[in-house]
PDB file of N, CA and C in Angstrom:
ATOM      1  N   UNK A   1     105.879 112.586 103.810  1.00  0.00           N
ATOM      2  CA  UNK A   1     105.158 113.037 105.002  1.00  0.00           C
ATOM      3  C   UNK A   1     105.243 111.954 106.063  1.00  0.00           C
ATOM      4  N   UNK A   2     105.778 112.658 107.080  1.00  0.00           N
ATOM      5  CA  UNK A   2     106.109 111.328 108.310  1.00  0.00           C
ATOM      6  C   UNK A   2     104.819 111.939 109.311  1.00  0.00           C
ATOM      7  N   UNK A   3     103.808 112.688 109.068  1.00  0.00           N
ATOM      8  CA  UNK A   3     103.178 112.944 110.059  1.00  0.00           C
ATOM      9  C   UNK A   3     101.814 112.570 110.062  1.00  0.00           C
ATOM     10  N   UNK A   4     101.188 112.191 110.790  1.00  0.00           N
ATOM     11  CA  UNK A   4      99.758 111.471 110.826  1.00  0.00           C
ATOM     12  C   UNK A   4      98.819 113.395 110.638  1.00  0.00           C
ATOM     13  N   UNK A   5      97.761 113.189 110.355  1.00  0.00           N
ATOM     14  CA  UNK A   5      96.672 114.313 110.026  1.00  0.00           C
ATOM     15  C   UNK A   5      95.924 114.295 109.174  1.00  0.00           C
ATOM     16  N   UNK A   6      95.804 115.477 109.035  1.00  0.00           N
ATOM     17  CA  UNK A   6      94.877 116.177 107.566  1.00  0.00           C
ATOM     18  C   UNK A   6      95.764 116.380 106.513  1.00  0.00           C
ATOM     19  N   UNK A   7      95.164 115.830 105.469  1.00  0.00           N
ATOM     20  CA  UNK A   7      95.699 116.078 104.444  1.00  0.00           C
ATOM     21  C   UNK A   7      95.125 116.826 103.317  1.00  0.00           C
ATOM     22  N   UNK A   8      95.561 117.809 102.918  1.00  0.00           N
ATOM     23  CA  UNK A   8      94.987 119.183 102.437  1.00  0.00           C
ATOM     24  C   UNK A   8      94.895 118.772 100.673  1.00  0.00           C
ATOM     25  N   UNK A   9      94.252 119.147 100.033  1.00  0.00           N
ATOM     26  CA  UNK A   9      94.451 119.390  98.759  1.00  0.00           C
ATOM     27  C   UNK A   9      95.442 119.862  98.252  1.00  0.00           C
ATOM     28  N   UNK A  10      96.378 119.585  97.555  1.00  0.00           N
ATOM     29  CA  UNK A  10      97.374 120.309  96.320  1.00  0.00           C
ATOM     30  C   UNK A  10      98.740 120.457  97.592  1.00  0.00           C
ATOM     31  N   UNK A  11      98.509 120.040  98.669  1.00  0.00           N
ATOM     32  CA  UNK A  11      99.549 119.753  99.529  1.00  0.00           C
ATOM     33  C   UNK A  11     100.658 118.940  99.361  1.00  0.00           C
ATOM     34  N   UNK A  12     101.881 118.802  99.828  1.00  0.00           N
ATOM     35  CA  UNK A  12     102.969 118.197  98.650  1.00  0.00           C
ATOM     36  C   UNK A  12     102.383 116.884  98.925  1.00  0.00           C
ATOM     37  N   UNK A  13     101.905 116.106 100.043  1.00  0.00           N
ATOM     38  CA  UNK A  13     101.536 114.604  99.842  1.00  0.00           C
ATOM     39  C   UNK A  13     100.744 114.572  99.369  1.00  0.00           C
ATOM     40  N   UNK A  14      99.425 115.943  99.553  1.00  0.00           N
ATOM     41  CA  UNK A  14      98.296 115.426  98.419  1.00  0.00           C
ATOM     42  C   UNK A  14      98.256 115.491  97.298  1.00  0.00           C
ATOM     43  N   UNK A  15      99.410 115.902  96.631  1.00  0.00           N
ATOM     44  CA  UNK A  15      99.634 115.922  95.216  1.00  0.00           C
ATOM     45  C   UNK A  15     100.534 114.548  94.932  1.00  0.00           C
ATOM     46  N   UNK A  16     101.310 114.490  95.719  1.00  0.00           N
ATOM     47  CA  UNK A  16     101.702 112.640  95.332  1.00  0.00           C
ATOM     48  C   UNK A  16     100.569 111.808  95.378  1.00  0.00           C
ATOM     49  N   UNK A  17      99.612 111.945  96.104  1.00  0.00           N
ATOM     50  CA  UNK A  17      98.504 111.047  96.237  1.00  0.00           C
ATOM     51  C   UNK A  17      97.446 111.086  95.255  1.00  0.00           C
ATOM     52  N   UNK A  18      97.617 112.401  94.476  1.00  0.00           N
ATOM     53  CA  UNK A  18      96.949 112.633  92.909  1.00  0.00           C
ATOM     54  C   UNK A  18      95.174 113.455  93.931  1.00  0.00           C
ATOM     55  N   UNK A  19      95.523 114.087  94.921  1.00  0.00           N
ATOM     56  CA  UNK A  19      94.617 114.709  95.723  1.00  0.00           C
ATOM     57  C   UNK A  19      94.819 115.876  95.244  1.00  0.00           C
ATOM     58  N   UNK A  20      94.173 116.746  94.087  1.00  0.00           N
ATOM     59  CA  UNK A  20      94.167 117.777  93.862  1.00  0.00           C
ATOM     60  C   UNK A  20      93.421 118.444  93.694  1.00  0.00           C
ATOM     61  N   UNK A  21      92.857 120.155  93.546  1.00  0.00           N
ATOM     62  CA  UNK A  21      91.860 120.757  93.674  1.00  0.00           C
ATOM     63  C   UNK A  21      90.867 120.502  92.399  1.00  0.00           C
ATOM     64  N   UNK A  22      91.823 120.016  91.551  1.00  0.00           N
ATOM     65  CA  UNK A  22      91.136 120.352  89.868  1.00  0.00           C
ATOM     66  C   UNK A  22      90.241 119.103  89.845  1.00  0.00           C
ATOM     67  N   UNK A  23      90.605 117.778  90.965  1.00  0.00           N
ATOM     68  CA  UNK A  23      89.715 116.699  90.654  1.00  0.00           C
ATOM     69  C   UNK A  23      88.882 116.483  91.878  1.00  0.00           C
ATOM     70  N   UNK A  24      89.148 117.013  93.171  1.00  0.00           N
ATOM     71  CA  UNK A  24      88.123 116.919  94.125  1.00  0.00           C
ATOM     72  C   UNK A  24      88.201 118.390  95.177  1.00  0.00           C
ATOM     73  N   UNK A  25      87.149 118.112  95.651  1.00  0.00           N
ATOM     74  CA  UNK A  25      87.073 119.527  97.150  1.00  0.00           C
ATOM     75  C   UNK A  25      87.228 118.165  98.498  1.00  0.00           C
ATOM     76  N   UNK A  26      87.106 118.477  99.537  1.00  0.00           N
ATOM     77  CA  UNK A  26      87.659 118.210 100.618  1.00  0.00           C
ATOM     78  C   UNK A  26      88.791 118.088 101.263  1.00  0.00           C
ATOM     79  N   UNK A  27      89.317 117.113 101.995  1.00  0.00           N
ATOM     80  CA  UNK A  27      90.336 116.431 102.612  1.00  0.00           C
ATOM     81  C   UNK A  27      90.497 114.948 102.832  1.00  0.00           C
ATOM     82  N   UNK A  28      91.613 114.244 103.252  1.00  0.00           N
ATOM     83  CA  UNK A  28      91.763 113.033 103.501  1.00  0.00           C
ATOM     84  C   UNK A  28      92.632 113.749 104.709  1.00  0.00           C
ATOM     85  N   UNK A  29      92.355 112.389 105.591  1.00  0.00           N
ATOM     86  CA  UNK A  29      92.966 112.210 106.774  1.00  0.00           C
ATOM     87  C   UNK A  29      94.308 110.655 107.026  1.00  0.00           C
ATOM     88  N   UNK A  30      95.219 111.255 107.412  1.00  0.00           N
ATOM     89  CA  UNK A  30      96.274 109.935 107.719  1.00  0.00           C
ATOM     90  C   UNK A  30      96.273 109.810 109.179  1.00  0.00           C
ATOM     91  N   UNK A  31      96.514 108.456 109.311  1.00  0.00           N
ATOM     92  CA  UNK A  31      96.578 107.525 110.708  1.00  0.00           C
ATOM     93  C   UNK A  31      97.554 106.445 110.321  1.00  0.00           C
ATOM     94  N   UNK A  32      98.889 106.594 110.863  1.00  0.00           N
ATOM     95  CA  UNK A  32     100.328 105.513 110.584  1.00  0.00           C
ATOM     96  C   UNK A  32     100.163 105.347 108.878  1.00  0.00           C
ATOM     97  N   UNK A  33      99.605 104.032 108.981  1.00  0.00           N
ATOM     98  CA  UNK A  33      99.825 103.410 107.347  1.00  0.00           C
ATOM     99  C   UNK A  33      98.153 103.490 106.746  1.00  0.00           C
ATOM    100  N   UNK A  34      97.561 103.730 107.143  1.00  0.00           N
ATOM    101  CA  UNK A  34      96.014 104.444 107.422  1.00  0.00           C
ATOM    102  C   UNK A  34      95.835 105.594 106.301  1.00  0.00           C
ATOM    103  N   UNK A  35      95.018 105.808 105.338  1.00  0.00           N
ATOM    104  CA  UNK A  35      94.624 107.017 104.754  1.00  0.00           C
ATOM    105  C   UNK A  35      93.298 106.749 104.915  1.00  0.00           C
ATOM    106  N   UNK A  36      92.495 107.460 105.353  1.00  0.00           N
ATOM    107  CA  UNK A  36      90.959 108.050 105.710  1.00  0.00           C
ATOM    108  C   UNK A  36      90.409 108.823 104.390  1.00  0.00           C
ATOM    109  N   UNK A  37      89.665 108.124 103.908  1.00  0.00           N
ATOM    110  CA  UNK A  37      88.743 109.612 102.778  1.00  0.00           C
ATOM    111  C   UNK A  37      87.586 109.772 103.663  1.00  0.00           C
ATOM    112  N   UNK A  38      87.412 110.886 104.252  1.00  0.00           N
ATOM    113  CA  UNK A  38      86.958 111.394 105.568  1.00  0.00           C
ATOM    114  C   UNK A  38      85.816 112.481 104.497  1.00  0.00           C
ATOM    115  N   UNK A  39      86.265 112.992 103.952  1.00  0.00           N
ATOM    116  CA  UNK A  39      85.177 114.167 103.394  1.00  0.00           C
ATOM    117  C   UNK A  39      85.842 114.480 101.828  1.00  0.00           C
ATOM    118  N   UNK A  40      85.296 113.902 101.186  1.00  0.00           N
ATOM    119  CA  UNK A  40      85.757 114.277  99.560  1.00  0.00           C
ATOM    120  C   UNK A  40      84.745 114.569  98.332  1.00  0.00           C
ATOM    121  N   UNK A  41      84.567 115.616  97.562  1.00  0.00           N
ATOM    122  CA  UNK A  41      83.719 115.412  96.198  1.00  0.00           C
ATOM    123  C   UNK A  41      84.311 114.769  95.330  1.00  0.00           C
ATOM    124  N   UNK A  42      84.106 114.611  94.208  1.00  0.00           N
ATOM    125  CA  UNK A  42      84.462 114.079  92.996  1.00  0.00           C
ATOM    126  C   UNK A  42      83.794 115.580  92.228  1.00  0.00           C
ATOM    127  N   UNK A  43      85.296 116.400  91.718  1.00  0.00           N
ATOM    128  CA  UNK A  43      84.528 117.551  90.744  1.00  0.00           C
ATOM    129  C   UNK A  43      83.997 117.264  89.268  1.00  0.00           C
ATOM    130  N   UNK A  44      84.814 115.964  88.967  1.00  0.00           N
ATOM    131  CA  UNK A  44      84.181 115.475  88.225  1.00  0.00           C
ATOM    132  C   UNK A  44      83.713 114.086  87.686  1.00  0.00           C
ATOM    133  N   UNK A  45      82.923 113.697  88.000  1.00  0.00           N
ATOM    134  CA  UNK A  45      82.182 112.454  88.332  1.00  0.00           C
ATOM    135  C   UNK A  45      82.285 111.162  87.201  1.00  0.00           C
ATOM    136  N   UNK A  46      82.285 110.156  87.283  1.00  0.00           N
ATOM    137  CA  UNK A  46      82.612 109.438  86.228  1.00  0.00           C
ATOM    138  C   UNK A  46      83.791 109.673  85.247  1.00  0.00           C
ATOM    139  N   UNK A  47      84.434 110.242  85.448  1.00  0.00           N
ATOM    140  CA  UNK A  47      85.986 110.327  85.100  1.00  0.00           C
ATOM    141  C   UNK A  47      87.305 109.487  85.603  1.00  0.00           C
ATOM    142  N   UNK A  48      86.957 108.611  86.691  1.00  0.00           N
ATOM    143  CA  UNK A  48      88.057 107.965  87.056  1.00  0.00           C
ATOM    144  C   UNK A  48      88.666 108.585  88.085  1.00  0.00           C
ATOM    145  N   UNK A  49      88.249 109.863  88.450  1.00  0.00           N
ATOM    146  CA  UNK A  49      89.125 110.353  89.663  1.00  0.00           C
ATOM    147  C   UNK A  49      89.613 109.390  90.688  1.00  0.00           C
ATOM    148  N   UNK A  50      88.438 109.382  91.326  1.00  0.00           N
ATOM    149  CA  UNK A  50      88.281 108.378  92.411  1.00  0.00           C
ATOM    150  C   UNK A  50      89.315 106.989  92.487  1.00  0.00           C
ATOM    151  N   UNK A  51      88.790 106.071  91.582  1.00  0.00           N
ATOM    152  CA  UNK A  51      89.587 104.716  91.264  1.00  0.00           C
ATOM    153  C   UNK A  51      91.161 105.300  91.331  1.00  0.00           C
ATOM    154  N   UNK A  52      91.782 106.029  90.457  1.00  0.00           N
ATOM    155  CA  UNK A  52      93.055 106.523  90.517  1.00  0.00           C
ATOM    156  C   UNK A  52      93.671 106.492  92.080  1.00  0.00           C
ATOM    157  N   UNK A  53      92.855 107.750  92.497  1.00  0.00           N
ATOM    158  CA  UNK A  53      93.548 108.045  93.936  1.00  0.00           C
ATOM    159  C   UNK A  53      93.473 106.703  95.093  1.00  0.00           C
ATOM    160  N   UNK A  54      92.198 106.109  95.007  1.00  0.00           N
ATOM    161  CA  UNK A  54      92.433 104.424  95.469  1.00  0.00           C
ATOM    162  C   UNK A  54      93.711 103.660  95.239  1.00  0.00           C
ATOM    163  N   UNK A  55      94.060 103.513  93.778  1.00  0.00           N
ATOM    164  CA  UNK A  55      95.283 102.813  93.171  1.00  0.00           C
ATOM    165  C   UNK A  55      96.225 103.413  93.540  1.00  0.00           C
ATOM    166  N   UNK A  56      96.686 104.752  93.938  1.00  0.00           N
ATOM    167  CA  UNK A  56      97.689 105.436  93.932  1.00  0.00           C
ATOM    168  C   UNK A  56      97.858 105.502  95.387  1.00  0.00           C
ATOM    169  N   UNK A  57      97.228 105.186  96.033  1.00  0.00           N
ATOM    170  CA  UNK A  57      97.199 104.894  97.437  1.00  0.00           C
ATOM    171  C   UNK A  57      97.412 103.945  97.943  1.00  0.00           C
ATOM    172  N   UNK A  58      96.907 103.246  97.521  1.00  0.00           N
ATOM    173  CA  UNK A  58      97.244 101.525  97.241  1.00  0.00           C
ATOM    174  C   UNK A  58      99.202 100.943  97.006  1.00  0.00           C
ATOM    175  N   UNK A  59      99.190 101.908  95.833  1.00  0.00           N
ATOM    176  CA  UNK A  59     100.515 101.581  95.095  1.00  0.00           C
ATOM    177  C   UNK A  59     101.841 102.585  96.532  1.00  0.00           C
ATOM    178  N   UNK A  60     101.500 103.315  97.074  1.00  0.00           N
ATOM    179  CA  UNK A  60     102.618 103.933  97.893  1.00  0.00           C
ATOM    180  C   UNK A  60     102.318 103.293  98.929  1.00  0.00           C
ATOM    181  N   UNK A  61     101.467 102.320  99.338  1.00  0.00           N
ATOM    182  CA  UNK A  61     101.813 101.000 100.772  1.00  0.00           C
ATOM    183  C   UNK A  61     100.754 101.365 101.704  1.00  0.00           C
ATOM    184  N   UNK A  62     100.072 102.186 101.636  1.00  0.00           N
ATOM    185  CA  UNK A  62      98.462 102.528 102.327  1.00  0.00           C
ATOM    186  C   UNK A  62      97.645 102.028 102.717  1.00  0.00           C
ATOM    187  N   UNK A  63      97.058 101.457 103.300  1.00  0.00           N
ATOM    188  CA  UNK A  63      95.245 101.288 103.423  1.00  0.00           C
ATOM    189  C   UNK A  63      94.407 102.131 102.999  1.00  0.00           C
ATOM    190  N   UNK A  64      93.192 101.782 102.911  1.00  0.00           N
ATOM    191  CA  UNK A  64      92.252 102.906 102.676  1.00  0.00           C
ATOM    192  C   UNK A  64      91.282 102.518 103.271  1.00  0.00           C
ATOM    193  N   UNK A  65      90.953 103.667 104.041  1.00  0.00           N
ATOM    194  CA  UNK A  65      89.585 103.885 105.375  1.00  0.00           C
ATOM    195  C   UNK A  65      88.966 104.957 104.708  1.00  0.00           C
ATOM    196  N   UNK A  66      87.035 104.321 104.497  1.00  0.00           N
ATOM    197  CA  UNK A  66      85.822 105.097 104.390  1.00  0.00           C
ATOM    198  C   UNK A  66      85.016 104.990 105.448  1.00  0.00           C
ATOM    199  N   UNK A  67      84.934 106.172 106.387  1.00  0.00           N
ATOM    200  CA  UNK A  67      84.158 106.124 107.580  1.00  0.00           C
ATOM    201  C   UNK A  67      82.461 105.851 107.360  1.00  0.00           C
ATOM    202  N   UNK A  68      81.979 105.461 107.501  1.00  0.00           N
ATOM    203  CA  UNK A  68      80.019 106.001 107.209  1.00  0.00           C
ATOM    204  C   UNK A  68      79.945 106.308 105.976  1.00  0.00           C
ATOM    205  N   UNK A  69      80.343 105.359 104.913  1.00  0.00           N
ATOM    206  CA  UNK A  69      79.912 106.019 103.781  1.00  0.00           C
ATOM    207  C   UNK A  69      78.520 105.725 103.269  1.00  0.00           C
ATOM    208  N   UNK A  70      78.068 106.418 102.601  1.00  0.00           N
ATOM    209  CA  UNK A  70      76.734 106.648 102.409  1.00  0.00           C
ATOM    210  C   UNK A  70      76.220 106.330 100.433  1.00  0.00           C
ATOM    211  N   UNK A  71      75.531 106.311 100.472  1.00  0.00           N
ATOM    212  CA  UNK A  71      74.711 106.262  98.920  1.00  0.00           C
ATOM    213  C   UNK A  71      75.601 105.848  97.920  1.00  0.00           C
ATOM    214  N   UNK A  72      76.116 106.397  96.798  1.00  0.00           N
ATOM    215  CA  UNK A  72      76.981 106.225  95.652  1.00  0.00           C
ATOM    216  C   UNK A  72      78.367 105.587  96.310  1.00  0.00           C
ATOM    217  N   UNK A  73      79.209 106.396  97.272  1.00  0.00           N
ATOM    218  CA  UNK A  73      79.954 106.077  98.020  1.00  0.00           C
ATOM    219  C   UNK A  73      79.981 104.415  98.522  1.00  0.00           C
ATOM    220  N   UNK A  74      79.313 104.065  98.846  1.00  0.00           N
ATOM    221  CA  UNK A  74      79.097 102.914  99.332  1.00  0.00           C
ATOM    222  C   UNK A  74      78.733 101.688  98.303  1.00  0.00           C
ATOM    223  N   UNK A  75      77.934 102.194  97.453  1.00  0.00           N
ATOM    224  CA  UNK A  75      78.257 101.387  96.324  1.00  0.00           C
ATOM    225  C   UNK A  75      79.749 100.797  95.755  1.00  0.00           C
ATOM    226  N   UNK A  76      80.040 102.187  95.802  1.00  0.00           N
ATOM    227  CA  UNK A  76      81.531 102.255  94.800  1.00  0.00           C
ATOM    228  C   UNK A  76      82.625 101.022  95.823  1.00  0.00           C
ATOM    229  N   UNK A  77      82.555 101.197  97.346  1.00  0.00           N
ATOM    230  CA  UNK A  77      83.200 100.322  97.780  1.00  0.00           C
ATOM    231  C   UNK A  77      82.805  99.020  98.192  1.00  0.00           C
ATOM    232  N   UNK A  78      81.347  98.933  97.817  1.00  0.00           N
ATOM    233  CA  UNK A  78      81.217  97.432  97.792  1.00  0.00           C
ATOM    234  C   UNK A  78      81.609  96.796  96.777  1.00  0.00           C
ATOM    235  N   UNK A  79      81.739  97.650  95.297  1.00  0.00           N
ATOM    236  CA  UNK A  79      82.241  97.046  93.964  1.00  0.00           C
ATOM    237  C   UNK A  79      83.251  96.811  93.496  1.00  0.00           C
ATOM    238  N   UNK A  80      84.222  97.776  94.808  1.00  0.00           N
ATOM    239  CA  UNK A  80      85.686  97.616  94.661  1.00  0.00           C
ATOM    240  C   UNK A  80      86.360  96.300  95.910  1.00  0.00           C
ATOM    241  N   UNK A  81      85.335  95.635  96.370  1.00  0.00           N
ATOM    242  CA  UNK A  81      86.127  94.796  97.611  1.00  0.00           C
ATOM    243  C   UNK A  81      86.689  94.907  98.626  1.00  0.00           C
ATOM    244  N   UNK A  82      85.803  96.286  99.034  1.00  0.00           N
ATOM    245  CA  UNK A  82      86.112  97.028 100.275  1.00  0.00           C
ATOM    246  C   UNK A  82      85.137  96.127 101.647  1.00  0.00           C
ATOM    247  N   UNK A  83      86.008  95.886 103.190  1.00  0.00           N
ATOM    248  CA  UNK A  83      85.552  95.438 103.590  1.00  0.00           C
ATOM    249  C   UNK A  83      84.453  96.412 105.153  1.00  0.00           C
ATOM    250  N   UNK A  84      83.518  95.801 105.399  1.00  0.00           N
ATOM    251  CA  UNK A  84      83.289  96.684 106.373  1.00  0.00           C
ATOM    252  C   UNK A  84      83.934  96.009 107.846  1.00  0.00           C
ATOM    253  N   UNK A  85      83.696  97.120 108.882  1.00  0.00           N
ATOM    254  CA  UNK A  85      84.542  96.599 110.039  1.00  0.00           C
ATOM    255  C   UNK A  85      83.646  98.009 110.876  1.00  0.00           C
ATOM    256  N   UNK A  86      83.811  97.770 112.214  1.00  0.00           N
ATOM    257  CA  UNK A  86      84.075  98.694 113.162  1.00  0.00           C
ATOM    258  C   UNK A  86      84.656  99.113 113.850  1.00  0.00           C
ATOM    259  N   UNK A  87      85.128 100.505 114.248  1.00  0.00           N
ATOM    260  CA  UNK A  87      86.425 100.815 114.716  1.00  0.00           C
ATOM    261  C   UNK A  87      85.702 101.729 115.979  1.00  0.00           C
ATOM    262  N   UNK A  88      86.701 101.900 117.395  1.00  0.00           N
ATOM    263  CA  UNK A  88      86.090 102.791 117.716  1.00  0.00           C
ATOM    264  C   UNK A  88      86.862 104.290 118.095  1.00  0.00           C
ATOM    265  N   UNK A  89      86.481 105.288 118.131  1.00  0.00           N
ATOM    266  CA  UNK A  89      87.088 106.631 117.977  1.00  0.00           C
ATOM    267  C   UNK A  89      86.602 107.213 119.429  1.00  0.00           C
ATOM    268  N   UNK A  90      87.178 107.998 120.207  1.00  0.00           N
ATOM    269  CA  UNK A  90      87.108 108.354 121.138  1.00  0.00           C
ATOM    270  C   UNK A  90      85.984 109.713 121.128  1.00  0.00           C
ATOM    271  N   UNK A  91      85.724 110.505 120.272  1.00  0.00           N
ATOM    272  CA  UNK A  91      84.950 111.621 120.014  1.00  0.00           C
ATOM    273  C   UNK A  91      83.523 110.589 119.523  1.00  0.00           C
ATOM    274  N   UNK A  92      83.194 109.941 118.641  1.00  0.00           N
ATOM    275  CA  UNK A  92      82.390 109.130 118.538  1.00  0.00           C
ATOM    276  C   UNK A  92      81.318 107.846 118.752  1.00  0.00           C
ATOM    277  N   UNK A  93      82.536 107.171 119.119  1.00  0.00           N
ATOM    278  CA  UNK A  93      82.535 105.839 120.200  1.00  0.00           C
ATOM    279  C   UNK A  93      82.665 104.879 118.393  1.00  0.00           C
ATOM    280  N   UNK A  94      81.408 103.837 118.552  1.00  0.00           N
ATOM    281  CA  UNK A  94      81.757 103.131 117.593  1.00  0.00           C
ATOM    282  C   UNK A  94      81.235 104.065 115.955  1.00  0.00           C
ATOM    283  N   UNK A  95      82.047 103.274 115.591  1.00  0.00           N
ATOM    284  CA  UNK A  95      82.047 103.905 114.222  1.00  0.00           C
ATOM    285  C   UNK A  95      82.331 102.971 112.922  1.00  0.00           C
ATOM    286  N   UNK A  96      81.634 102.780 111.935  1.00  0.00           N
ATOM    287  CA  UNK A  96      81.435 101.915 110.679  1.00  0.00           C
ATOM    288  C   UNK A  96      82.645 102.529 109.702  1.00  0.00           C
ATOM    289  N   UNK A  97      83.443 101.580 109.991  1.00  0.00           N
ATOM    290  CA  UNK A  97      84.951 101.918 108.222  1.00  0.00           C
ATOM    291  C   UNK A  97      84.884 100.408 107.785  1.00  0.00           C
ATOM    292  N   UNK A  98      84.980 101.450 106.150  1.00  0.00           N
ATOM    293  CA  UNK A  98      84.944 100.422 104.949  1.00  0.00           C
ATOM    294  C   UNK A  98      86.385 100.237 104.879  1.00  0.00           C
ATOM    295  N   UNK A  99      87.087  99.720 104.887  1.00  0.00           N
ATOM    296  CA  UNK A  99      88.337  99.424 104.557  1.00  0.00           C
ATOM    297  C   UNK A  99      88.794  98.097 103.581  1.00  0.00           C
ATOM    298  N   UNK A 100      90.016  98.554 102.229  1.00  0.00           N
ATOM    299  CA  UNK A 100      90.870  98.145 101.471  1.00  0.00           C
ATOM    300  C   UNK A 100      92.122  98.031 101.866  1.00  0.00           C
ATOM    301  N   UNK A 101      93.231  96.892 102.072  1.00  0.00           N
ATOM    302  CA  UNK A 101      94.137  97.170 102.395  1.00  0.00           C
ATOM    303  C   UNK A 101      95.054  97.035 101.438  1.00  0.00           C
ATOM    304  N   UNK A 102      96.094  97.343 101.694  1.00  0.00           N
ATOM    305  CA  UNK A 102      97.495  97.106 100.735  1.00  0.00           C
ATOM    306  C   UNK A 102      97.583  95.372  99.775  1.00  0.00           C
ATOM    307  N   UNK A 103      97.249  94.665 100.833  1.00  0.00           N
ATOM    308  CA  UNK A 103      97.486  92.835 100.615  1.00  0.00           C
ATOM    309  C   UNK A 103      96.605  92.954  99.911  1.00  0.00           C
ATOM    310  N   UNK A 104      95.046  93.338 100.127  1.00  0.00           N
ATOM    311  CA  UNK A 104      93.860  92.712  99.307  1.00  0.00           C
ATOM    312  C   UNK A 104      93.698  93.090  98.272  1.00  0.00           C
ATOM    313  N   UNK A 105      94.140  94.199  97.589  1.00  0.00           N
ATOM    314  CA  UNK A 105      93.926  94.781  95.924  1.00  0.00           C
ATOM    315  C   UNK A 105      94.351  93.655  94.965  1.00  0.00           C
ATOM    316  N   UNK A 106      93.736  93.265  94.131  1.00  0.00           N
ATOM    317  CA  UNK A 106      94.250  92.572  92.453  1.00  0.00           C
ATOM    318  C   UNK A 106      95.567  92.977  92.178  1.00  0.00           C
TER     319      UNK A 106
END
């Protein structure tokens, strides 16, 4: 996929990205070398979903951007060495992303 957007469930990149219906509902969003988890469940929770699609995102040359994440979410990326930052978006203005990059993973 050479194109920046939405990235759909069970879509051919979201299935390289291990983004599939059987392990979450929502979408991810791409920006250049940028992947956004913008709106995602976990269908099933404590299974590893999550961590995977991080690593597997990680491993194809990615970043990873969490906009406003909230409660459990936010846990999970303070435990993973996610950094915070502010970015700003033109529909929003400023806006809070957690971001992991490619360099900083173990």
């Amino acid at each position: 996929m050479n194109q920046n957007g939405k990235i759909e469930l069970d879509s051919p990149f979201g299935k390289k990205l291990g983004f599939t219906s059987d392990k979450f509902d929502g979408y991810l969003w791409r920006k250049g070398k940028d992947i956004y988890i913008s709106f995602i469940v976990s269908l099933n929770e404590n299974q590893g979903n999550l961590s995977k699609l991080f690593d597997r995102i990680l491993e194809l040359g990615y970043n990873i951007k969490v906009p406003t994440p909230l409660g459990k979410m936010r846990l999970i990326l303070m435990k993973k060495g996610f950094r915070r930052n502010w970015e700003y978006d033109k529909r929003f203005g400023k806006v809070e992303v957690w971001e992991l990059t490619k360099n900083e993973c173990g």
